[in-house]
N, C-alpha and C. Protein backbone atom coordinates (compact mmCIF):
# COMPACT_ATOMS: atom_id res chain seq x y z
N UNK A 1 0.84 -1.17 0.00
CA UNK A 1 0.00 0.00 0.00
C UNK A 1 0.89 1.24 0.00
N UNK A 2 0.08 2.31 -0.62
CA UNK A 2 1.02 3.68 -0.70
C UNK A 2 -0.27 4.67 0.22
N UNK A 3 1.01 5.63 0.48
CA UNK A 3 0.36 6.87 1.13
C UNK A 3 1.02 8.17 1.26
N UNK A 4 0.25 8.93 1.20
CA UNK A 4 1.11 10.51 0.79
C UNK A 4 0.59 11.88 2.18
N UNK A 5 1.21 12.10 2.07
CA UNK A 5 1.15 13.10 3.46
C UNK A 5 2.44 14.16 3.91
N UNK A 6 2.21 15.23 5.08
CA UNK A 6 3.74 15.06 5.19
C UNK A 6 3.50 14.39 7.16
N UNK A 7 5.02 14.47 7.19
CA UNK A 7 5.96 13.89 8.32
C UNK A 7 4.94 14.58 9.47
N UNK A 8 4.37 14.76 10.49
CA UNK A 8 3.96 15.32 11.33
C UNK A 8 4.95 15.40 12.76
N UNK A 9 5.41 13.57 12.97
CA UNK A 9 6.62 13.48 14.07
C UNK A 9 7.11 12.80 13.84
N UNK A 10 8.32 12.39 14.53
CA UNK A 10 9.34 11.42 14.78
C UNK A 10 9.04 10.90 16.07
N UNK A 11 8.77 9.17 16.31
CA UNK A 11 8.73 8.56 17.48
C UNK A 11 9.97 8.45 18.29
N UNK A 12 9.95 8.22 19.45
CA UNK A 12 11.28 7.66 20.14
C UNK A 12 11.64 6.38 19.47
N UNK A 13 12.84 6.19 19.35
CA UNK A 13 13.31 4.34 19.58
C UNK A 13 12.73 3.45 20.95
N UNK A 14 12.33 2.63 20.42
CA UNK A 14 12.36 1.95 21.52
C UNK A 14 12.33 0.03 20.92
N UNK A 15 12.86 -0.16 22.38
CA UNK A 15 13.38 -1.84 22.24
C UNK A 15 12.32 -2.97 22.10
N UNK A 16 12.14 -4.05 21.50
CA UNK A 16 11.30 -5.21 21.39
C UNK A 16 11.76 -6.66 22.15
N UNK A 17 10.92 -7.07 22.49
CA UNK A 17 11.48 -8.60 22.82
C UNK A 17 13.31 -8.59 23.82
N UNK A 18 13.70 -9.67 24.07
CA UNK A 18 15.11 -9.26 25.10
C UNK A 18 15.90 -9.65 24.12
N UNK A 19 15.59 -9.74 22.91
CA UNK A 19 17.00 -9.69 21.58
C UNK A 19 17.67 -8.82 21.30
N UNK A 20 17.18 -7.90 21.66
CA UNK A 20 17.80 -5.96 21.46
C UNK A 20 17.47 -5.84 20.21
N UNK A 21 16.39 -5.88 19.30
CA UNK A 21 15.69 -5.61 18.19
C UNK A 21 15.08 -4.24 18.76
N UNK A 22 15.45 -2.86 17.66
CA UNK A 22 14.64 -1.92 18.10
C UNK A 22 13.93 -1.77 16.54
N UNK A 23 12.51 -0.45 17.46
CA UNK A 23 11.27 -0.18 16.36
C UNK A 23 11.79 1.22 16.44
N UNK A 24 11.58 1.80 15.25
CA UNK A 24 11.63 3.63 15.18
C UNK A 24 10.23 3.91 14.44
N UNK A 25 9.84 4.91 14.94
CA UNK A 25 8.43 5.10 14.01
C UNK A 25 8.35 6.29 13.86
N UNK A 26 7.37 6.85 12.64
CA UNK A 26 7.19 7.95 12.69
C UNK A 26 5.84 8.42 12.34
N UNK A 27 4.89 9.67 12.15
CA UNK A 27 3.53 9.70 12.05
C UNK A 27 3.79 10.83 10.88
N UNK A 28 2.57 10.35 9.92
CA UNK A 28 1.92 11.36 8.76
C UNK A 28 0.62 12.06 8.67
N UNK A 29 0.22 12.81 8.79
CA UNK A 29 -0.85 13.59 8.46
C UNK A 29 -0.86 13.40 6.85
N UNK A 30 -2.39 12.78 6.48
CA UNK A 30 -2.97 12.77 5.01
C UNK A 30 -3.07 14.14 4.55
N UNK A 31 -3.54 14.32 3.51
CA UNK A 31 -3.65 15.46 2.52
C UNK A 31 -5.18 15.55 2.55
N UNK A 32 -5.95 16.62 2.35
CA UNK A 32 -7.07 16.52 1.78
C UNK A 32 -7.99 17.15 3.20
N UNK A 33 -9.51 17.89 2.55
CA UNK A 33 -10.68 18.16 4.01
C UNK A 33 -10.43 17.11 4.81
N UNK A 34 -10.38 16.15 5.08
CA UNK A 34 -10.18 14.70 6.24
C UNK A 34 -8.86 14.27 6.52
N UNK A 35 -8.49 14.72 6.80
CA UNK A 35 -7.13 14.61 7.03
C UNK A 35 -7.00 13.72 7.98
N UNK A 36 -6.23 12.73 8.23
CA UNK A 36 -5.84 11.96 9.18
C UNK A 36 -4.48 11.57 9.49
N UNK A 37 -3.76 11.16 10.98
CA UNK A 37 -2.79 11.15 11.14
C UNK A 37 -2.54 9.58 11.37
N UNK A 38 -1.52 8.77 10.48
CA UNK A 38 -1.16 7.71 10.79
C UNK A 38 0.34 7.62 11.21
N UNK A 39 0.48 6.00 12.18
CA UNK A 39 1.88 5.79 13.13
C UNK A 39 2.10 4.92 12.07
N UNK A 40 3.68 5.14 11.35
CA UNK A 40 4.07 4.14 10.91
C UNK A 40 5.42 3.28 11.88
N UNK A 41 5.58 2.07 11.73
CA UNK A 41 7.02 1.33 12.30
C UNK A 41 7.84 1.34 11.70
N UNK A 42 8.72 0.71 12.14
CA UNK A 42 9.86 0.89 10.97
C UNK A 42 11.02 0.00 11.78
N UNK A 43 11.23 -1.74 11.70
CA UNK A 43 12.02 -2.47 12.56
C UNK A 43 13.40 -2.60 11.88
N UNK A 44 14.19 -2.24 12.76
CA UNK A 44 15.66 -2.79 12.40
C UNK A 44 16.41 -1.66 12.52
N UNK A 45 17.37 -1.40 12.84
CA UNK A 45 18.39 -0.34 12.40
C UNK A 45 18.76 0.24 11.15
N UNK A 46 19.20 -0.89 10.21
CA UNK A 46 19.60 -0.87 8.75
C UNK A 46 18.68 -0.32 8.11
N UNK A 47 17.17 -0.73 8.54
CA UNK A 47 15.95 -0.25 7.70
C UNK A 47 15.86 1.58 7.84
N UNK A 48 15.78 1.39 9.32
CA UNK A 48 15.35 2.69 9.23
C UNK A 48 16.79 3.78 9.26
N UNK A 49 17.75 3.74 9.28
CA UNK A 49 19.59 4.39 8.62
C UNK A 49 18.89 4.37 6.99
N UNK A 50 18.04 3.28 6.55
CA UNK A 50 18.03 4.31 4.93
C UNK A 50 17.12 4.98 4.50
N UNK A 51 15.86 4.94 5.57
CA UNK A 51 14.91 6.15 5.72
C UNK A 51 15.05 7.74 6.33
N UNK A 52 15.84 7.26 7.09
CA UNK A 52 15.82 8.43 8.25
C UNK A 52 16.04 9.65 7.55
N UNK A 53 17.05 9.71 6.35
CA UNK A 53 17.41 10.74 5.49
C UNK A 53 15.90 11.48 5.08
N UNK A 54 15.11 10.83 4.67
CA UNK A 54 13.79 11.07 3.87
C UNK A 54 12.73 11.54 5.57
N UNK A 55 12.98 11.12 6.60
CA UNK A 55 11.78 11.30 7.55
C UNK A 55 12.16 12.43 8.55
N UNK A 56 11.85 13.61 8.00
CA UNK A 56 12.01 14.70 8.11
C UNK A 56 10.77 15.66 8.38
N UNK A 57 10.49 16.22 9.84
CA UNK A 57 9.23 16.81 10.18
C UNK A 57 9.07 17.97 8.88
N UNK A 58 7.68 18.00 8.48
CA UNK A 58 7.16 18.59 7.43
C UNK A 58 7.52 18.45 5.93
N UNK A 59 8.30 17.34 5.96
CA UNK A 59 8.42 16.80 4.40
C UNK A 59 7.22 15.89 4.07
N UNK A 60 6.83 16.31 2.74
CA UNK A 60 5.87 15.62 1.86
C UNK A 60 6.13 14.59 1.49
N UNK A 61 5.76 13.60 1.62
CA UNK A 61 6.44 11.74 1.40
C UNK A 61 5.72 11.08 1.03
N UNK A 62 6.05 10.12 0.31
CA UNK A 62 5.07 9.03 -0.17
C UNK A 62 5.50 7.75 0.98
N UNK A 63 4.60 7.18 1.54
CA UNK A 63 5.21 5.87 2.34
C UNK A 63 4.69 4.65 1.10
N UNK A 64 5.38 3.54 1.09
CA UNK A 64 4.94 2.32 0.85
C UNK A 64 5.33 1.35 2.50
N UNK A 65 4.32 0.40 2.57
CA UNK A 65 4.15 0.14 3.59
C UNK A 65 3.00 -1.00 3.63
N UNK A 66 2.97 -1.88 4.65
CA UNK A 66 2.15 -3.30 5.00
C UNK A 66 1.01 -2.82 6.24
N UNK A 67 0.28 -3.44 5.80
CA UNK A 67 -0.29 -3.42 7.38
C UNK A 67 -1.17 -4.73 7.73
N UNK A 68 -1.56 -4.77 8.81
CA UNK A 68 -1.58 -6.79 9.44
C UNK A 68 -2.04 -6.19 11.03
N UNK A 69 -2.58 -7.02 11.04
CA UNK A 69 -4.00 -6.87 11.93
C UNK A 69 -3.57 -8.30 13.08
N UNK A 70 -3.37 -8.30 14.42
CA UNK A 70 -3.20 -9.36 15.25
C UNK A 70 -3.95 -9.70 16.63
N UNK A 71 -4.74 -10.39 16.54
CA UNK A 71 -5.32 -9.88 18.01
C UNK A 71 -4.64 -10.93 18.89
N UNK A 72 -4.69 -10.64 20.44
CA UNK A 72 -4.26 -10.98 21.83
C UNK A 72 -5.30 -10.76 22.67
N UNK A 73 -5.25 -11.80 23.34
CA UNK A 73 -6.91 -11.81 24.39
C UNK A 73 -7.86 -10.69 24.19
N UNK A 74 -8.65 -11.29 23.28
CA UNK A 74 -9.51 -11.07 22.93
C UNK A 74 -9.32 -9.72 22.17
N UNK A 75 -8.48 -9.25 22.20
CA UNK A 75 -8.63 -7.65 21.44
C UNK A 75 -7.78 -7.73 20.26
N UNK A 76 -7.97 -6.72 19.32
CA UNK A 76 -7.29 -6.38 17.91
C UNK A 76 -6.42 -5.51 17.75
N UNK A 77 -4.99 -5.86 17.48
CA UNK A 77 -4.54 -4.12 17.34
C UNK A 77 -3.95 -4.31 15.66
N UNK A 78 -3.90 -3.24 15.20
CA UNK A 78 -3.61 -3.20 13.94
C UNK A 78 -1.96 -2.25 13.63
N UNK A 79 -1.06 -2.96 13.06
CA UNK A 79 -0.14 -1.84 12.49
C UNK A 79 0.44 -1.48 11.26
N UNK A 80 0.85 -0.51 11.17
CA UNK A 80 1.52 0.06 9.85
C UNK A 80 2.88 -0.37 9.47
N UNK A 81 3.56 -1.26 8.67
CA UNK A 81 5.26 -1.45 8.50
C UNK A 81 5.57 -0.54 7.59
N UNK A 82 6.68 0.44 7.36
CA UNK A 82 7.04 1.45 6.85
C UNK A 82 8.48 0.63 5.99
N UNK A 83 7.94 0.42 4.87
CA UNK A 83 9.24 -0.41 3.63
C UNK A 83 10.47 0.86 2.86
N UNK A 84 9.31 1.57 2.62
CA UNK A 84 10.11 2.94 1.56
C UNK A 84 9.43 4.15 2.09
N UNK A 85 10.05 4.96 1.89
CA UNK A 85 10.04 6.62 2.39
C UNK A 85 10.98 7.38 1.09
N UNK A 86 9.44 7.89 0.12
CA UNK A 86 10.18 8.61 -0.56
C UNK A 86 9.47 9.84 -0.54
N UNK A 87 10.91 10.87 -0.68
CA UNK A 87 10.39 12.55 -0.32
C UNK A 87 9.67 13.17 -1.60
N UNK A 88 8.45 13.95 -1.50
CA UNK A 88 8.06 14.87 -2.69
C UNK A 88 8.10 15.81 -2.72
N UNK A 89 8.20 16.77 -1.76
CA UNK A 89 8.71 18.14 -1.60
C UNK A 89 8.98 18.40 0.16
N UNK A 90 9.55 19.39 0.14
CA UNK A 90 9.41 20.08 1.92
C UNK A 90 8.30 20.57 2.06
């Protein structure tokens, strides 16, 4: 899936599981009267060292990206994986 917006924030790092796997994320505000703000993830170091250049508060970006739906007692949570981050303007 694609999506266009710009950068709104940058998440903290933070750690997963006791492997020392970290998540970096960041959030987009859509374009358009309805605007909405989505959290994307972004796992690994390597992954996100070749985004980070592109995830820049108030840059216009296209994300490509997964999303997958898991539930745990009894509830649903849904997330965003962040693959590519490409810039379209500041």
């Amino acid at each position: 899936m694609e999506l266009v917006g710009r950068i709104e924030s940058i998440l903290s790092e933070r750690s997963i599981g006791s492997n020392g796997n970290v998540v970096n994320g960041f959030v987009v505000r859509t374009e358009g009267s309805h605007a909405h703000c989505v959290q994307f993830d972004v796992y690994g170091v390597e992954r996100w060292s070749l985004m980070s250049e592109a995830v820049v508060v108030g840059n216009r970006v296209n994300v490509v990206f997964d999303v997958s739906s898991r539930e745990w007692n009894g509830r649903w949570y849904t997330s965003c994986v962040a693959f590519k981050v490409i810039v379209l303007g500041v």
